[in-house]
N, C-alpha and C. Protein backbone atom coordinates (compact mmCIF):
# COMPACT_ATOMS: atom_id res chain seq x y z
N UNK A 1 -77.23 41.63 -40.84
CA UNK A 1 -75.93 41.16 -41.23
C UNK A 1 -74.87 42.25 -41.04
N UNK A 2 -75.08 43.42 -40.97
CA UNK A 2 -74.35 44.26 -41.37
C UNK A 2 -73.85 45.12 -39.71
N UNK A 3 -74.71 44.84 -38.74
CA UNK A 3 -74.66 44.45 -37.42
C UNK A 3 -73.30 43.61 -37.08
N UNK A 4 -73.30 42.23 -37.55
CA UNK A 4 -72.28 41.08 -37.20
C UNK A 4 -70.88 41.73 -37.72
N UNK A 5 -71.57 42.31 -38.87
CA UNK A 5 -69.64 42.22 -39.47
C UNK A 5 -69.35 43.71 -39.11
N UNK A 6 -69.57 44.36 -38.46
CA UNK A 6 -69.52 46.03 -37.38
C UNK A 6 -69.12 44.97 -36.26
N UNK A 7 -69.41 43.93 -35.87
CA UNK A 7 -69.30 43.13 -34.39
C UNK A 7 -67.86 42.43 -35.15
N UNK A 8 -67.29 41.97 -36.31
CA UNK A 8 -66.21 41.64 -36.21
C UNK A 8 -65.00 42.91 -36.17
N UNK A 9 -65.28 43.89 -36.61
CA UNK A 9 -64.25 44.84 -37.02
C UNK A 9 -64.57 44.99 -35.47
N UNK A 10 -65.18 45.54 -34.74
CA UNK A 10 -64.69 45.95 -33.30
C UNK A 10 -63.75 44.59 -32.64
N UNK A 11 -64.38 43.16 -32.90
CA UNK A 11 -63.37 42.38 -32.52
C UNK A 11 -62.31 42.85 -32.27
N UNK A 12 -61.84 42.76 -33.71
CA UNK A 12 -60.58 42.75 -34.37
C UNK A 12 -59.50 43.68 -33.53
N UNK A 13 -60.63 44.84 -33.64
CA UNK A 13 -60.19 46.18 -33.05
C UNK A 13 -59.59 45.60 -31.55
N UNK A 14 -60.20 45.22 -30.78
CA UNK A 14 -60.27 44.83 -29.12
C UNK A 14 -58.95 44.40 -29.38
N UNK A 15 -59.02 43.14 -30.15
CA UNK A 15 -58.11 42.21 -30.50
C UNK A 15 -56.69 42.57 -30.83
N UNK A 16 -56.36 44.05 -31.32
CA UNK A 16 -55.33 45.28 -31.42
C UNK A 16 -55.15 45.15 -32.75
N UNK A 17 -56.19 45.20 -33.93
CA UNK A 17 -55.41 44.87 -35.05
C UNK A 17 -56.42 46.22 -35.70
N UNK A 18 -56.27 47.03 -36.69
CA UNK A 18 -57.09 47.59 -37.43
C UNK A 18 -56.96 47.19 -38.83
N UNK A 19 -57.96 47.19 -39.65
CA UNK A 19 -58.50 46.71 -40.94
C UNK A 19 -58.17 47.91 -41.77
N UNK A 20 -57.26 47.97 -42.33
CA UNK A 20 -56.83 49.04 -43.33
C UNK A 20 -57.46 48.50 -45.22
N UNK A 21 -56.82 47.39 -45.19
CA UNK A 21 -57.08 46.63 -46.21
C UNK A 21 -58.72 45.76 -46.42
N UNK A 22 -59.01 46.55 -47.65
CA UNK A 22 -60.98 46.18 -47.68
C UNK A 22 -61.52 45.69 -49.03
N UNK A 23 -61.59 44.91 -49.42
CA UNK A 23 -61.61 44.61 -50.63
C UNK A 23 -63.30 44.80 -51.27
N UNK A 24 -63.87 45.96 -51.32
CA UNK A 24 -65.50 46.03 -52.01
C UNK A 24 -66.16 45.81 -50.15
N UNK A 25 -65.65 46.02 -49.35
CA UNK A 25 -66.10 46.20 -47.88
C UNK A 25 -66.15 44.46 -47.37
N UNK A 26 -64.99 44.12 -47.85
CA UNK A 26 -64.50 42.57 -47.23
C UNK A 26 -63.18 42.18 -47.30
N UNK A 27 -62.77 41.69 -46.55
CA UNK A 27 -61.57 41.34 -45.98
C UNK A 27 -61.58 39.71 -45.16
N UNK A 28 -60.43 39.21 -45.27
CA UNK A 28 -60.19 37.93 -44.93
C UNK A 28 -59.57 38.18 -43.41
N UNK A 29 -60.67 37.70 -42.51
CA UNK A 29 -60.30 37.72 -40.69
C UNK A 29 -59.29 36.69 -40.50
N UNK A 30 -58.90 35.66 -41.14
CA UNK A 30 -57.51 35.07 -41.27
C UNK A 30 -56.35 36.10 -41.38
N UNK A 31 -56.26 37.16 -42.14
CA UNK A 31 -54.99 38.11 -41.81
C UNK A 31 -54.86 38.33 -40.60
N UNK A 32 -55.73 38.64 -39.96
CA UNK A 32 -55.61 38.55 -38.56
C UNK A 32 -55.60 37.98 -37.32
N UNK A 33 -56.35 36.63 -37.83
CA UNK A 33 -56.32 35.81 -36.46
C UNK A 33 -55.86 34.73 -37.00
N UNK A 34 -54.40 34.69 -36.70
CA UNK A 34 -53.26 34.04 -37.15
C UNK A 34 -53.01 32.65 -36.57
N UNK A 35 -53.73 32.01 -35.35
CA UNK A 35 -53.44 30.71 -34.86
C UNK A 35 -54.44 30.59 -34.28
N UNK A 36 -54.37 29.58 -33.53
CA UNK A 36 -55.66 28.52 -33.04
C UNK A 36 -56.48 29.34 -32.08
N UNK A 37 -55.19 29.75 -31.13
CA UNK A 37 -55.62 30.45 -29.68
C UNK A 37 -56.42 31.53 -30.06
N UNK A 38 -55.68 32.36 -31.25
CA UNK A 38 -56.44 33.67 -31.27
C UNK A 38 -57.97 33.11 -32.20
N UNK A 39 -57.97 32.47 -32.87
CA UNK A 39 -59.10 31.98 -33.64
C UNK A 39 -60.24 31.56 -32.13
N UNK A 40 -59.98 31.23 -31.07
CA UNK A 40 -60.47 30.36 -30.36
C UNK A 40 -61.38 31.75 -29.36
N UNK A 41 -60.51 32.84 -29.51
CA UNK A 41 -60.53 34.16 -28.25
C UNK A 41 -61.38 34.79 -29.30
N UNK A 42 -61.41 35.06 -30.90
CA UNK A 42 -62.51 35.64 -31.99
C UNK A 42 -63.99 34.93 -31.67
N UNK A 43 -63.58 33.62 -31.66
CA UNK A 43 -64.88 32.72 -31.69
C UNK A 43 -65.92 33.21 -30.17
N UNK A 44 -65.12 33.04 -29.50
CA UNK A 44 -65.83 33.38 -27.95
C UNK A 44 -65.81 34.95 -27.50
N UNK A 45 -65.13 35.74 -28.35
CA UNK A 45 -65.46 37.18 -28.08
C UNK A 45 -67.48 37.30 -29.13
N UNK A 46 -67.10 36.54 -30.39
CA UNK A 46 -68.21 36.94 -31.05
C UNK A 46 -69.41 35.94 -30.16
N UNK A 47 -69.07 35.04 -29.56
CA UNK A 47 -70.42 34.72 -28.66
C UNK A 47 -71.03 35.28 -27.53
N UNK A 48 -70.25 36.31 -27.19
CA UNK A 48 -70.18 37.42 -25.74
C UNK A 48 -70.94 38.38 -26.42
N UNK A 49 -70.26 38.88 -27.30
CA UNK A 49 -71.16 40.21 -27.93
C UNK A 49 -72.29 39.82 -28.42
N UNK A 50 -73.50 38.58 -29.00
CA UNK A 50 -74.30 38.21 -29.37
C UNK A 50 -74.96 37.14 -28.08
N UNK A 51 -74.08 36.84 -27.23
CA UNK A 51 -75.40 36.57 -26.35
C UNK A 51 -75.97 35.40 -26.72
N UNK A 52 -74.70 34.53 -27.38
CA UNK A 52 -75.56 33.46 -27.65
C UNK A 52 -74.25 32.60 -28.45
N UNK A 53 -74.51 30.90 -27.99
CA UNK A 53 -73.23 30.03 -28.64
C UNK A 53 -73.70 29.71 -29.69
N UNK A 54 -72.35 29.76 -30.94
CA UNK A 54 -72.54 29.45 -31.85
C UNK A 54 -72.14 27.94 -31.61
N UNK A 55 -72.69 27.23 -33.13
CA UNK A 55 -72.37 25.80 -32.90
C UNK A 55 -71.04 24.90 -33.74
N UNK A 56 -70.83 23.97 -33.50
CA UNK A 56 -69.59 23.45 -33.50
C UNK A 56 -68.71 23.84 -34.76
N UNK A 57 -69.91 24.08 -35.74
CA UNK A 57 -70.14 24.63 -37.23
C UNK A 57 -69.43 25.50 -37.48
N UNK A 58 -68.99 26.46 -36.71
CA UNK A 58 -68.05 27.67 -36.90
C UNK A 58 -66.64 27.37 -36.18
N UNK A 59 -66.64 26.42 -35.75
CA UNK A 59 -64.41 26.03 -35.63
C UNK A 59 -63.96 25.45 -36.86
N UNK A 60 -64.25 26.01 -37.76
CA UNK A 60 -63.95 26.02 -38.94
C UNK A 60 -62.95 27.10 -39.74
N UNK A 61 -61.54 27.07 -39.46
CA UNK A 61 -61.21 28.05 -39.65
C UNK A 61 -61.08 28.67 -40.75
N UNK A 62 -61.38 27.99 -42.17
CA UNK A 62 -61.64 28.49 -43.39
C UNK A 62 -62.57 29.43 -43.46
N UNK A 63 -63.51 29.30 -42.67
CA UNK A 63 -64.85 29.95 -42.54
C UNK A 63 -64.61 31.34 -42.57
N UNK A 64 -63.33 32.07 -41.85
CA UNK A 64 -62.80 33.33 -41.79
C UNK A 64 -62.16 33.90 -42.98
N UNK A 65 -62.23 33.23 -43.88
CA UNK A 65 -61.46 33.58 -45.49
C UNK A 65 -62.40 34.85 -45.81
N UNK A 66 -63.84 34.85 -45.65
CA UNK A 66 -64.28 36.60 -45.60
C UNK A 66 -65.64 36.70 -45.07
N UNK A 67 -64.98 38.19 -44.26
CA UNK A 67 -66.06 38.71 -43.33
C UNK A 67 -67.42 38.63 -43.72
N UNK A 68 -67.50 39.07 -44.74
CA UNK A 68 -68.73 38.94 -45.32
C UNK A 68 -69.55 37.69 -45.62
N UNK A 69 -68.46 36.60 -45.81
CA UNK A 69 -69.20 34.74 -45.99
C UNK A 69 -69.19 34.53 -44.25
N UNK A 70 -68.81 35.29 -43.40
CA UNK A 70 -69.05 34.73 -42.25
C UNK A 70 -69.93 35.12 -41.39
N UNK A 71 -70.41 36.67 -42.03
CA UNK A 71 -71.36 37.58 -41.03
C UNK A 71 -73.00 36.52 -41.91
N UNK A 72 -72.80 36.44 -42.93
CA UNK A 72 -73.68 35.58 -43.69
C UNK A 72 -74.26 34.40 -42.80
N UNK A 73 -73.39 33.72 -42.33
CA UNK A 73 -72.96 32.52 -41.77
C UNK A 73 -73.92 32.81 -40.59
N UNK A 74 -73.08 33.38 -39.75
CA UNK A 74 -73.69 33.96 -38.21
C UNK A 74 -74.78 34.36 -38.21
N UNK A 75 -75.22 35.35 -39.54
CA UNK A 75 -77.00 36.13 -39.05
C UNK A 75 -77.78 34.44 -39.57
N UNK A 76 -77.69 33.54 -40.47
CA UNK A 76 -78.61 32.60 -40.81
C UNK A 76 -78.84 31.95 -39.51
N UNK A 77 -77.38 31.69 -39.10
CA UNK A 77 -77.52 30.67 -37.93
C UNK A 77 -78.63 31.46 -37.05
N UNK A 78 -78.17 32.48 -36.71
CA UNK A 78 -79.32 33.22 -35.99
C UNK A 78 -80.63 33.55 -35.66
N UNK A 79 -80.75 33.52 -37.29
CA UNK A 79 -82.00 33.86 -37.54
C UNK A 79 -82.66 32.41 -37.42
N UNK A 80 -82.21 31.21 -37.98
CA UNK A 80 -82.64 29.91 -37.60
C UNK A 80 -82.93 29.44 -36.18
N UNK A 81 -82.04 29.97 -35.46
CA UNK A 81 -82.40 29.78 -34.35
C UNK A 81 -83.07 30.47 -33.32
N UNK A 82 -83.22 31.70 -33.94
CA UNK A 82 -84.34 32.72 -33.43
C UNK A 82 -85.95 31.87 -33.58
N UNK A 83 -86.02 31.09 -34.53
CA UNK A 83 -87.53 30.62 -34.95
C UNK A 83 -87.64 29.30 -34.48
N UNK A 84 -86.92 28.66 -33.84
CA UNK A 84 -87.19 27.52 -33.74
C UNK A 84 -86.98 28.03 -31.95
């Protein structure tokens, strides 16, 4: 897990934004990815760096309210679909 959410802060980073603000080592990726397009360029940067599509399940843009409920999100999916 802790992999994914190192894979969002470089996002972010790519993305030109740095994470100053951390609340207990979480932060809401909505401060930063402010509309559809950029929500759309997060979603498909984090399927490039993992090598693998996430499913419809994550155009959810609430889902980004915190890094941490989303790196959660991403390693289960993962790991679920690692075993099957």
């Amino acid at each position: 897990m802790e992999k994914i959410y190192k894979i969002i802060e470089v996002i972010l980073e790519e993305m030109g934004y740095l994470i100053f603000e951390k609340d207990g080592n979480d932060f809401d990726i909505r401060d930063y990815v402010g509309d559809s397009l950029q929500f759309i360029d997060f979603i498909v940067r984090i399927e490039e760096k993992l090598k693998f599509e996430l499913s419809d399940d994550f155009l959810d843009y609430d889902l980004l309210s915190s890094a941490n409920g989303f790196s959660n999100k991403v390693f289960s999916f993962l790991e679920d679909n690692y075993k099957n």
